[in-house]
PDB file of N, CA and C in Angstrom:
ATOM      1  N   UNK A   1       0.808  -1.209   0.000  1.00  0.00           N
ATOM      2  CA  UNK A   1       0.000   0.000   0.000  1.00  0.00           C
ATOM      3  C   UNK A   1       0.834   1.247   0.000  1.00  0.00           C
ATOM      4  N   UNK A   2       0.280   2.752  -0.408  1.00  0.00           N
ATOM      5  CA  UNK A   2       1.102   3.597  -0.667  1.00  0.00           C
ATOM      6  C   UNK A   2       0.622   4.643   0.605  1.00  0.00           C
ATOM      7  N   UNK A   3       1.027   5.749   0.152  1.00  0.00           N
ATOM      8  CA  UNK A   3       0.393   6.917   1.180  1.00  0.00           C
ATOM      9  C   UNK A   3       2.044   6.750   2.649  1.00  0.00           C
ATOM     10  N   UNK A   4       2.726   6.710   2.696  1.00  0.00           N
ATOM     11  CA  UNK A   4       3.854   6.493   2.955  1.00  0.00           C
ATOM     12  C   UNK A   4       3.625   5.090   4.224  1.00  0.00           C
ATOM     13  N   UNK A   5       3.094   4.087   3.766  1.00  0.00           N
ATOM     14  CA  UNK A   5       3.246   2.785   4.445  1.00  0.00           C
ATOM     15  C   UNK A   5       4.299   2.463   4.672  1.00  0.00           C
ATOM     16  N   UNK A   6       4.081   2.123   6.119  1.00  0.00           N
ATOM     17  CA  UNK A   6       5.453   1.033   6.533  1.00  0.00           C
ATOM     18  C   UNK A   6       5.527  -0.498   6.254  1.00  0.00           C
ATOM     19  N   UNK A   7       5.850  -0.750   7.065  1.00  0.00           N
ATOM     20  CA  UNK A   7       6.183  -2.618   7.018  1.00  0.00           C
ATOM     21  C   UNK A   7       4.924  -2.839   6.825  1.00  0.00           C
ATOM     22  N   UNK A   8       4.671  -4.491   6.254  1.00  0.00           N
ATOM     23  CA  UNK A   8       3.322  -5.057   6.233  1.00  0.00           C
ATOM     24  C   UNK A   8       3.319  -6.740   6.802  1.00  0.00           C
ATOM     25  N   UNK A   9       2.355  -7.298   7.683  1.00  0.00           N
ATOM     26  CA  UNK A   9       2.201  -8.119   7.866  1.00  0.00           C
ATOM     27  C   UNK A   9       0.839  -8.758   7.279  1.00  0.00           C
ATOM     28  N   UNK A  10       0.913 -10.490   7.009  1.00  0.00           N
ATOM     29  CA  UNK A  10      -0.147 -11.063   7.038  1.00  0.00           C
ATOM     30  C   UNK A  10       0.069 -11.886   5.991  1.00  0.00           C
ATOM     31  N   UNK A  11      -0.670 -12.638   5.611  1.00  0.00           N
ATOM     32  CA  UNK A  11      -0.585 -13.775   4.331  1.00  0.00           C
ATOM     33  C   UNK A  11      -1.150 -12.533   2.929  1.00  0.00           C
ATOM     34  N   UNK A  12      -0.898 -13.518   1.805  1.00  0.00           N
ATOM     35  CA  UNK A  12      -1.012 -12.949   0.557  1.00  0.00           C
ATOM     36  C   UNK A  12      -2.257 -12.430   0.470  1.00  0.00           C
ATOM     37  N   UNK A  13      -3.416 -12.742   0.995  1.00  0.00           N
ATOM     38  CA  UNK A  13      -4.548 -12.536   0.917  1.00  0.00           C
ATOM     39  C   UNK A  13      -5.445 -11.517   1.823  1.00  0.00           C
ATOM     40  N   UNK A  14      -4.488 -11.348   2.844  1.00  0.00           N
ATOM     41  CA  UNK A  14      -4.787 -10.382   3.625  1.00  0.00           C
ATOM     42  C   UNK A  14      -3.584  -9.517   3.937  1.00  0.00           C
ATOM     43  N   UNK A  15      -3.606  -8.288   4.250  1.00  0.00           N
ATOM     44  CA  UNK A  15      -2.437  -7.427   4.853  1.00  0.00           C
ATOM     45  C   UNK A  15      -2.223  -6.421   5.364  1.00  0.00           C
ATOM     46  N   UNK A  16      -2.186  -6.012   6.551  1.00  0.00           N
ATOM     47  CA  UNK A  16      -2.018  -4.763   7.278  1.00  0.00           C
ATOM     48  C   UNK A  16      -0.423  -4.243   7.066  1.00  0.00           C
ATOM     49  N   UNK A  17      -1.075  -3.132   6.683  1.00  0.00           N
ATOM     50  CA  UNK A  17       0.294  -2.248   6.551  1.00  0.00           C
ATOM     51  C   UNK A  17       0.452  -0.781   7.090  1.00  0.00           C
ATOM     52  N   UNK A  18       1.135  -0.602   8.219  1.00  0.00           N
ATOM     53  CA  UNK A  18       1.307   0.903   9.264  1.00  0.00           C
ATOM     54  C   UNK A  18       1.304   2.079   8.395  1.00  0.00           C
ATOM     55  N   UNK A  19       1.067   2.765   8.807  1.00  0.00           N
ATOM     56  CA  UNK A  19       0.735   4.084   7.384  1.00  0.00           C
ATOM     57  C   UNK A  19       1.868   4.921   8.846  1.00  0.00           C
ATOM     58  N   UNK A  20       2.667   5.247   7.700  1.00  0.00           N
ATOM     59  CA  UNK A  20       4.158   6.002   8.509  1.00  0.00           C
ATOM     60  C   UNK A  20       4.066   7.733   8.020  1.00  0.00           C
ATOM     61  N   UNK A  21       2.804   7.894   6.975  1.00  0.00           N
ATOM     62  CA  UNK A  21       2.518   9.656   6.715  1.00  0.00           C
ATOM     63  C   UNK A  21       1.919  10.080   8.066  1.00  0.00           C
ATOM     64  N   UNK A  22       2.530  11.444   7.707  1.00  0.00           N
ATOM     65  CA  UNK A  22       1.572  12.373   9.631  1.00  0.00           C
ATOM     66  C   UNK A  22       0.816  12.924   9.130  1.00  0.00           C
ATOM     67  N   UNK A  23       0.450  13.430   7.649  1.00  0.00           N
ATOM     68  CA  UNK A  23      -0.140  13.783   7.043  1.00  0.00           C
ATOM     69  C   UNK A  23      -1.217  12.686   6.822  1.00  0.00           C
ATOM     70  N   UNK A  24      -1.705  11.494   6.717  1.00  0.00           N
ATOM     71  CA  UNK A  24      -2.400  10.590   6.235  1.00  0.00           C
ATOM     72  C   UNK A  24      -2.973  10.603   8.286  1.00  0.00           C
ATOM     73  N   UNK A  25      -1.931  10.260   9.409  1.00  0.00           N
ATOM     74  CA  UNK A  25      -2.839  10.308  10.197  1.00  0.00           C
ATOM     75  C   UNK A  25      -3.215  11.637  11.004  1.00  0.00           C
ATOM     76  N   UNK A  26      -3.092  12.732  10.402  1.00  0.00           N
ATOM     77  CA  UNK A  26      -3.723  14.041  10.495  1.00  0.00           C
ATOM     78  C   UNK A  26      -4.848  13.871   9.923  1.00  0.00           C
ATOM     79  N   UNK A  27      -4.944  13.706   9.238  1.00  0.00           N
ATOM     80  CA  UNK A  27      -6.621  13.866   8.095  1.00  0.00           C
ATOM     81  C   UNK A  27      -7.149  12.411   8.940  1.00  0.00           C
ATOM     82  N   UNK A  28      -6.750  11.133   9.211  1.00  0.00           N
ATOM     83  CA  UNK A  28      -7.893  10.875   9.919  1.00  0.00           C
ATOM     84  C   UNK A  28      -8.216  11.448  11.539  1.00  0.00           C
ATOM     85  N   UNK A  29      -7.336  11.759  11.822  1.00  0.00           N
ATOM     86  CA  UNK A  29      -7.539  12.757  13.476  1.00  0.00           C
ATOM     87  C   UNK A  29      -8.824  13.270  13.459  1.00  0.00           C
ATOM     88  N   UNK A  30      -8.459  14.570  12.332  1.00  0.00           N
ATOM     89  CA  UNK A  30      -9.820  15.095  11.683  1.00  0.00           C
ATOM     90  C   UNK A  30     -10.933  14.723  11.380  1.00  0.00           C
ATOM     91  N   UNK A  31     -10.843  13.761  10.976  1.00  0.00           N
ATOM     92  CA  UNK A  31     -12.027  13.287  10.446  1.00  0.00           C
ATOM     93  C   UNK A  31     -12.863  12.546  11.990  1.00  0.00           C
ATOM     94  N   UNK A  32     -11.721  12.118  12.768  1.00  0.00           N
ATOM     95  CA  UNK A  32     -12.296  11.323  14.101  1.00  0.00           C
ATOM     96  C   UNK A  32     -12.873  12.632  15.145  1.00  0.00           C
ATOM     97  N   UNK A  33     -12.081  13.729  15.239  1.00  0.00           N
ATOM     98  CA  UNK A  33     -12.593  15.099  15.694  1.00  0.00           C
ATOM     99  C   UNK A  33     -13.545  15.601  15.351  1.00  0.00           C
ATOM    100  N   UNK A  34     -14.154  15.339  13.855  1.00  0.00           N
ATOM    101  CA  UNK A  34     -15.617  15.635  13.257  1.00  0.00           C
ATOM    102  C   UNK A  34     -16.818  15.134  13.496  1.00  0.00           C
ATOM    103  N   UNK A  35     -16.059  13.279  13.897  1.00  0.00           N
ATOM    104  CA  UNK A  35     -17.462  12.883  13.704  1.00  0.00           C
ATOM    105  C   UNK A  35     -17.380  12.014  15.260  1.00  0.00           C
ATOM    106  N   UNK A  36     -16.349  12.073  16.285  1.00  0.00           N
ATOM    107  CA  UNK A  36     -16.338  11.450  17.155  1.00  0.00           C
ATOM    108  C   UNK A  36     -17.668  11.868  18.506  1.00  0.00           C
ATOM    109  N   UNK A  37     -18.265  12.635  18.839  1.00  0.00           N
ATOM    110  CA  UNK A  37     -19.415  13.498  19.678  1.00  0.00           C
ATOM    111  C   UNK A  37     -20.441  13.387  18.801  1.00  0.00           C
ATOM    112  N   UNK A  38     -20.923  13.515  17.327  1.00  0.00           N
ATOM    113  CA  UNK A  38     -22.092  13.224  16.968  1.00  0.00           C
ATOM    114  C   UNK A  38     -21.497  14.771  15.594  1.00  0.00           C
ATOM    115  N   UNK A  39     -23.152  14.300  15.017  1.00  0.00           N
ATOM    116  CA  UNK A  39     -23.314  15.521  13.925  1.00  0.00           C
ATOM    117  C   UNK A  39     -24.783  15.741  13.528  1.00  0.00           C
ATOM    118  N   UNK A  40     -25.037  16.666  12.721  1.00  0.00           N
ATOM    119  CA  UNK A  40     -26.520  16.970  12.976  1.00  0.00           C
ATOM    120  C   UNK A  40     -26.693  17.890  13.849  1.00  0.00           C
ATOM    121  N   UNK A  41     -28.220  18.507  14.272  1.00  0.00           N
ATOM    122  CA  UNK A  41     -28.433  19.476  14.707  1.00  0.00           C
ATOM    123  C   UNK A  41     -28.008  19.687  16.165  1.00  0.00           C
ATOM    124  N   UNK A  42     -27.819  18.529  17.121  1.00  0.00           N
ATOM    125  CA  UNK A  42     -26.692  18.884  18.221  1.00  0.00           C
ATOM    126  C   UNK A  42     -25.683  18.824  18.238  1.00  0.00           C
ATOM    127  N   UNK A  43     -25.073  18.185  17.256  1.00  0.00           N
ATOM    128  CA  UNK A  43     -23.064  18.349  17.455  1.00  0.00           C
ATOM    129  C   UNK A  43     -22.809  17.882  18.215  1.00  0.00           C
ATOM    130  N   UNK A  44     -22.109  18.366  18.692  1.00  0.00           N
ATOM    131  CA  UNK A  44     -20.923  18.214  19.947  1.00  0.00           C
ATOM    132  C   UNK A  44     -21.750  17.135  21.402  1.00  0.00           C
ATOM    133  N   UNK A  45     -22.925  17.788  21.052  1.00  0.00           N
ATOM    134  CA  UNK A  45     -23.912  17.784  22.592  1.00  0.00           C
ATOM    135  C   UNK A  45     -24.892  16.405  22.370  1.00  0.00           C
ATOM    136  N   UNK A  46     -24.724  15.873  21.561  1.00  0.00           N
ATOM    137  CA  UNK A  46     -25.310  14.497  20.944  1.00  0.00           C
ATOM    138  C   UNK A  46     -24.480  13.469  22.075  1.00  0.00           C
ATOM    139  N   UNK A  47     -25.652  12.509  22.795  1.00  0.00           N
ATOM    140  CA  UNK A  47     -24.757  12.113  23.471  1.00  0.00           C
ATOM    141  C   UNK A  47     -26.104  10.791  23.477  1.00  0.00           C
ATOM    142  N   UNK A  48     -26.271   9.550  24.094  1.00  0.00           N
ATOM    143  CA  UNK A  48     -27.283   8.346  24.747  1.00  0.00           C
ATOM    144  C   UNK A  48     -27.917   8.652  25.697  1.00  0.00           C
ATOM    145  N   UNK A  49     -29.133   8.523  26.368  1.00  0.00           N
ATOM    146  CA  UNK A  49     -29.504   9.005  26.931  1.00  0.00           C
ATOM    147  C   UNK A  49     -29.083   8.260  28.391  1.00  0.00           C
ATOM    148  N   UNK A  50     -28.417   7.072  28.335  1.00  0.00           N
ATOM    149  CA  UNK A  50     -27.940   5.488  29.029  1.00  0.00           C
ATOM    150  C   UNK A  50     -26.839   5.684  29.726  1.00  0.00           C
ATOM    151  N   UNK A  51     -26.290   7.134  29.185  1.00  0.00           N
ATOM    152  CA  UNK A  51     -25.182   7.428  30.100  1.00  0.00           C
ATOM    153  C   UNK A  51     -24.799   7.504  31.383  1.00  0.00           C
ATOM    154  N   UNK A  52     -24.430   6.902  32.056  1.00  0.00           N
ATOM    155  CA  UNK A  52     -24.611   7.566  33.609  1.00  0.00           C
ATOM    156  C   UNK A  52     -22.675   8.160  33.706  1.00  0.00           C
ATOM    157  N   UNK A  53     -21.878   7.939  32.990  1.00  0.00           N
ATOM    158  CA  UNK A  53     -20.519   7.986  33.619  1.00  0.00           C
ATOM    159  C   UNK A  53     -20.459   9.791  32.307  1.00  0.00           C
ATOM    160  N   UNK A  54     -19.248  10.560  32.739  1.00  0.00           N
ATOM    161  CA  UNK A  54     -19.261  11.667  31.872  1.00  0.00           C
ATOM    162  C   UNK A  54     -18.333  11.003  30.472  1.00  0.00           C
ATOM    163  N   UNK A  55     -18.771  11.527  29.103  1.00  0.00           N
ATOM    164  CA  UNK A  55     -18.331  10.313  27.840  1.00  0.00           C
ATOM    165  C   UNK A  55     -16.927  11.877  27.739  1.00  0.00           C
ATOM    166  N   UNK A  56     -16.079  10.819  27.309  1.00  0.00           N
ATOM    167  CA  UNK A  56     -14.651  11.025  26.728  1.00  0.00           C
ATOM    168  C   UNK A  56     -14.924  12.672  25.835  1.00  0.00           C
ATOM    169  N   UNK A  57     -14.181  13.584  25.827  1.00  0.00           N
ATOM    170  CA  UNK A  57     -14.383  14.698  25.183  1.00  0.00           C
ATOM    171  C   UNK A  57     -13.856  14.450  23.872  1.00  0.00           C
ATOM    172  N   UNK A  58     -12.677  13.360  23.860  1.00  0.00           N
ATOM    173  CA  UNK A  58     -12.126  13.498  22.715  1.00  0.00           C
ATOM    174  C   UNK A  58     -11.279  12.073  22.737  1.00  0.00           C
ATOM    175  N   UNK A  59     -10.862  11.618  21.113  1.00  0.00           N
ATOM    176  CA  UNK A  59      -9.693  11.161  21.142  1.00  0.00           C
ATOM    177  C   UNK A  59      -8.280  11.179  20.599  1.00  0.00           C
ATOM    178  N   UNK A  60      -7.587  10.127  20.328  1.00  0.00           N
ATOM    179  CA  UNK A  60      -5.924  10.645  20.042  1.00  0.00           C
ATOM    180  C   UNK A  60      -6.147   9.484  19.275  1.00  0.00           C
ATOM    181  N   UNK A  61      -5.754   9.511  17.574  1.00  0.00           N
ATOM    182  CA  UNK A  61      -5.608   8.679  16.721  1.00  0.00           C
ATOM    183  C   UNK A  61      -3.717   8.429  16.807  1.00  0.00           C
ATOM    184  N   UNK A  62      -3.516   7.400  17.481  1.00  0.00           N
ATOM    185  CA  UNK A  62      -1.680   6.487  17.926  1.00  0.00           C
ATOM    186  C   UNK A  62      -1.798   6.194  16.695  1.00  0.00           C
ATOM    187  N   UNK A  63      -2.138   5.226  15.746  1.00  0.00           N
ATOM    188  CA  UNK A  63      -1.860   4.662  14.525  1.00  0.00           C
ATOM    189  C   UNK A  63      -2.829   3.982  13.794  1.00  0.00           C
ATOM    190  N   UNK A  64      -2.261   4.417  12.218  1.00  0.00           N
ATOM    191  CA  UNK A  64      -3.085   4.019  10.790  1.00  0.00           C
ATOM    192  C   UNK A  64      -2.818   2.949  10.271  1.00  0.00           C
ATOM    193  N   UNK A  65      -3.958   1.724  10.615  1.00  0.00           N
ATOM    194  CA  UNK A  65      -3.171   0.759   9.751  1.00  0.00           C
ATOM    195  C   UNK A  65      -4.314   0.405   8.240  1.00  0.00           C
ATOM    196  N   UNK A  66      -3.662   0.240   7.352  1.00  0.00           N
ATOM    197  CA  UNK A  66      -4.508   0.438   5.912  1.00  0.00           C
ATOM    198  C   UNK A  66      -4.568  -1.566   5.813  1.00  0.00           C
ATOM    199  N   UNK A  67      -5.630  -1.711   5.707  1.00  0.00           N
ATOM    200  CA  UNK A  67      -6.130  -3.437   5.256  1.00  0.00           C
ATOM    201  C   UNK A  67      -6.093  -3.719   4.335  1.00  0.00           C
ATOM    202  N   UNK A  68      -5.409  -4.508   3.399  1.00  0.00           N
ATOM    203  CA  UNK A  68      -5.689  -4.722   1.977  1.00  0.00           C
ATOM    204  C   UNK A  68      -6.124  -6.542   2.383  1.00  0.00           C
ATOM    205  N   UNK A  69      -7.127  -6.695   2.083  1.00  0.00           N
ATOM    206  CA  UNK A  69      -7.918  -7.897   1.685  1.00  0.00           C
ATOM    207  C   UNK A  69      -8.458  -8.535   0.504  1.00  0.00           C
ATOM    208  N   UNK A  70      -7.598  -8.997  -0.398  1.00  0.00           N
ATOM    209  CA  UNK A  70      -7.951  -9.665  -1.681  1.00  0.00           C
ATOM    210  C   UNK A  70      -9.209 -10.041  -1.999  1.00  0.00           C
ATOM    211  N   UNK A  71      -9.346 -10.951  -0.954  1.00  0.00           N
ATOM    212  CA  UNK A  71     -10.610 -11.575  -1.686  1.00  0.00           C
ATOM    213  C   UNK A  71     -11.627 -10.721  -1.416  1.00  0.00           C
ATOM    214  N   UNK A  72     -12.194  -9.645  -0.913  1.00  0.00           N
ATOM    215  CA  UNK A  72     -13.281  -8.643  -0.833  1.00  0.00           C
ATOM    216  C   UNK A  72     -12.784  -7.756  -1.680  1.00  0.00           C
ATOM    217  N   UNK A  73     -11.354  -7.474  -2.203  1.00  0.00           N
ATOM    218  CA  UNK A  73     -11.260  -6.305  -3.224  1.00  0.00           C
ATOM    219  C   UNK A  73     -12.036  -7.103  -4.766  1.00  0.00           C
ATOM    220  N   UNK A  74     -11.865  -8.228  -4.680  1.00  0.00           N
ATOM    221  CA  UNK A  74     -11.946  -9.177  -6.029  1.00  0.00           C
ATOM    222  C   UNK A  74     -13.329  -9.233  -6.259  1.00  0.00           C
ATOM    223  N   UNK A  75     -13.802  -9.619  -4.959  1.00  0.00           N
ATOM    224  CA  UNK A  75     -15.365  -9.824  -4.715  1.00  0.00           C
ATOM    225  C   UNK A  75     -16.285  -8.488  -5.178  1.00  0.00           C
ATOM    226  N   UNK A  76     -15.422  -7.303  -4.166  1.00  0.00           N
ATOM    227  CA  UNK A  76     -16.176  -6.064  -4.718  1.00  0.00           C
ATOM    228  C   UNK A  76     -16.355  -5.766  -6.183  1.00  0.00           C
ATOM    229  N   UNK A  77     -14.842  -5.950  -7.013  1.00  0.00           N
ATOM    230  CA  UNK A  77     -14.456  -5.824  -8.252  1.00  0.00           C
ATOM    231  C   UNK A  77     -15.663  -6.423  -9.267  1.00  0.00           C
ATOM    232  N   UNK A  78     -15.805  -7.803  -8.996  1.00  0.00           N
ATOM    233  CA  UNK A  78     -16.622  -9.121  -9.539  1.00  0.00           C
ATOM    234  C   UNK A  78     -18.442  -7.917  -9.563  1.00  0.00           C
ATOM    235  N   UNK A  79     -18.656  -7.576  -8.664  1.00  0.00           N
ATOM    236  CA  UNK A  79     -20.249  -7.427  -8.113  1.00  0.00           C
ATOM    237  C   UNK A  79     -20.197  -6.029  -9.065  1.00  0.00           C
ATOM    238  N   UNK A  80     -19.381  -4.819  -8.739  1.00  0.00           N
ATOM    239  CA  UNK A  80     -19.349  -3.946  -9.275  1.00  0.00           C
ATOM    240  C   UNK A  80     -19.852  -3.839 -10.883  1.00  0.00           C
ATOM    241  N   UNK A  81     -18.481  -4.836 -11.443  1.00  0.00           N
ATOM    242  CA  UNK A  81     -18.707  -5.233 -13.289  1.00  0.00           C
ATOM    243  C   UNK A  81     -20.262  -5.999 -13.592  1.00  0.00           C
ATOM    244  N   UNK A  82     -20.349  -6.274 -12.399  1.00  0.00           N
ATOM    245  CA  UNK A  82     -22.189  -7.288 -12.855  1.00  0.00           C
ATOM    246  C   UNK A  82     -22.920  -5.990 -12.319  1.00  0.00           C
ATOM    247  N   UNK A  83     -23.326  -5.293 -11.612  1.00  0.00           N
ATOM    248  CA  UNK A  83     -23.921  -3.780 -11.721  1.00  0.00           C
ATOM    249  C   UNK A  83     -24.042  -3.501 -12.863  1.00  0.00           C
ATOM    250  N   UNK A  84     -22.697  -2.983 -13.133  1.00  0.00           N
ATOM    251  CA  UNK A  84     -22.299  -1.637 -14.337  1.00  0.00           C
ATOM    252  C   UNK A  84     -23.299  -2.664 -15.973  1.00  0.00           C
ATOM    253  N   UNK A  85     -22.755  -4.045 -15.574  1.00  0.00           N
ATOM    254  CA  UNK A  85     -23.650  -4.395 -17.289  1.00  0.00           C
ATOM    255  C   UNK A  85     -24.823  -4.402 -17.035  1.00  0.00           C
ATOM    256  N   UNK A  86     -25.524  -4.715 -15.874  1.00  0.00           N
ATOM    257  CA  UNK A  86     -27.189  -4.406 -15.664  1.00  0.00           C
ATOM    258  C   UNK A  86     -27.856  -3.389 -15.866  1.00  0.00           C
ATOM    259  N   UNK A  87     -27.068  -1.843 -15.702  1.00  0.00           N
ATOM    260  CA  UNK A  87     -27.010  -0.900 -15.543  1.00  0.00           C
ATOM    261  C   UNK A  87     -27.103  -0.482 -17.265  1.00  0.00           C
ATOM    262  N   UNK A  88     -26.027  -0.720 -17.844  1.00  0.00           N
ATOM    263  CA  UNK A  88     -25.533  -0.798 -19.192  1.00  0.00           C
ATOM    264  C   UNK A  88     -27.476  -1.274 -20.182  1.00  0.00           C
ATOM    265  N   UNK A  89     -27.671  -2.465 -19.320  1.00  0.00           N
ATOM    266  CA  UNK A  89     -28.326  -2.973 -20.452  1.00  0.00           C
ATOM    267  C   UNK A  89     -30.113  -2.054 -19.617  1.00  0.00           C
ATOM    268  N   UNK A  90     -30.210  -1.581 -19.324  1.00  0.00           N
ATOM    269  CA  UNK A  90     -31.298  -0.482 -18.773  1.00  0.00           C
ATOM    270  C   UNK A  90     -31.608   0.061 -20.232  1.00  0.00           C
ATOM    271  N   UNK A  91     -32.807   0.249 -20.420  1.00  0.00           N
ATOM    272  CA  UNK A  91     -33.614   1.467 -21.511  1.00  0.00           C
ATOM    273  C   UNK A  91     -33.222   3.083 -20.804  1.00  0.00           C
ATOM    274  N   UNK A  92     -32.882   3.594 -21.516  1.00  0.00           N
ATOM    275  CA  UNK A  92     -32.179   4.933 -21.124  1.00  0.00           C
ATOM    276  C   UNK A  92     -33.101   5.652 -19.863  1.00  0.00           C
ATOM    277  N   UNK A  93     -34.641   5.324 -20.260  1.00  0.00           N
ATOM    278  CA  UNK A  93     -35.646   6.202 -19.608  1.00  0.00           C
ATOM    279  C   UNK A  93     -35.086   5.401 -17.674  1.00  0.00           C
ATOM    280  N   UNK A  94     -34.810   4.090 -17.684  1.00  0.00           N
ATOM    281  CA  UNK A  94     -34.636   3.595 -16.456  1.00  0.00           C
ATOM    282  C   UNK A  94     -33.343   3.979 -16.203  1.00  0.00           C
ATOM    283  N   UNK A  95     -32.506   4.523 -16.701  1.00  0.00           N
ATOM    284  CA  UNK A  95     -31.619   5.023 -16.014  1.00  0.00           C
ATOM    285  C   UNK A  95     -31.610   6.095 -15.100  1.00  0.00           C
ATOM    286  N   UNK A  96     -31.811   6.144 -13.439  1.00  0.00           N
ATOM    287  CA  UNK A  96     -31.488   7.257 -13.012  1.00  0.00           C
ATOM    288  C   UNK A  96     -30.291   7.623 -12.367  1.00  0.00           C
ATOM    289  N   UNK A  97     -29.530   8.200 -12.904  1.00  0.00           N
ATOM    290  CA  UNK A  97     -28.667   8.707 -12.417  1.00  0.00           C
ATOM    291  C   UNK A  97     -27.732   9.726 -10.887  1.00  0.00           C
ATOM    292  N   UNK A  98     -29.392  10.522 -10.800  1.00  0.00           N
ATOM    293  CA  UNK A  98     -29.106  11.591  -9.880  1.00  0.00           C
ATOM    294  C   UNK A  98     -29.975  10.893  -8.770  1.00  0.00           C
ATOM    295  N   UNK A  99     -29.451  10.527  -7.177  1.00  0.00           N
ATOM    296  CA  UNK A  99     -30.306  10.149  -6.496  1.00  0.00           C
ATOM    297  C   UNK A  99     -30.636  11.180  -5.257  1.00  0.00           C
ATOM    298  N   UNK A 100     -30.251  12.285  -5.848  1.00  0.00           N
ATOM    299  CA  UNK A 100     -30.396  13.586  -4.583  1.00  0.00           C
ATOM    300  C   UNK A 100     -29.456  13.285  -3.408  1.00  0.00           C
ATOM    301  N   UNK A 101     -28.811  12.295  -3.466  1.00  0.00           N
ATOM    302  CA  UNK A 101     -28.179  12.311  -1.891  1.00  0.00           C
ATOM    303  C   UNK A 101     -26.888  13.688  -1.687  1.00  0.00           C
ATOM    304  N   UNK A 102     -27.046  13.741  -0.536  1.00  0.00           N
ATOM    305  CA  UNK A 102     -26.004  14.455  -0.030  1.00  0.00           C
ATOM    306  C   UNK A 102     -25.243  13.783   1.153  1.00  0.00           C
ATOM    307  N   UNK A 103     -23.833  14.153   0.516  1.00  0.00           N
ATOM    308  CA  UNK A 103     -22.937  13.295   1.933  1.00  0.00           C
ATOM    309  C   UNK A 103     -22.036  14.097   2.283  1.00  0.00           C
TER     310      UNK A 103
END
């Protein structure tokens, strides 16, 4: 794997590999700082109602490890190409394209 990976362990089919960019685990920090307290119209203040102990304000992302798993990349690969020709063989009018989402 790239993105400045370190060493990798595991068999051919599976493999964890340490992501050694500070830059790669900056952006997920971020991303864990965004969405770690909640999102939506309370933010921060989104909490269970089951709580009885006070919840963690925050956390500290120690390390990135990136998974490469063959047989689900292959699998995904496989399902994807049988989509796209189902998709393909659609009458234009059934094609919809735009599904309004926002993410």
């Amino acid at each position: 794997g790239g993105g400045g990976a370190g060493p990798s362990t595991g068999s051919l089919l599976l493999r964890k590999v340490k992501a050694r960019s500070p830059e790669l685990v900056a952006r997920i920090q971020e991303m864990v700082d965004a969405t770690f307290r909640g999102w939506g119209h309370l933010g921060y203040y989104s909490s269970t109602r089951d709580r009885r102990n006070p919840l963690a304000t925050s956390l500290k992302v120690e390390e990135v490890v990136h998974i490469e798993n063959a047989m689900n990349y292959f699998s995904f690969w496989s399902k994807r190409a049988e989509v796209a020709q189902e998709f393909h063989a659609l009458a234009a009018e059934d094609k919809k394209t735009d599904w309004g989402l926002k993410t």
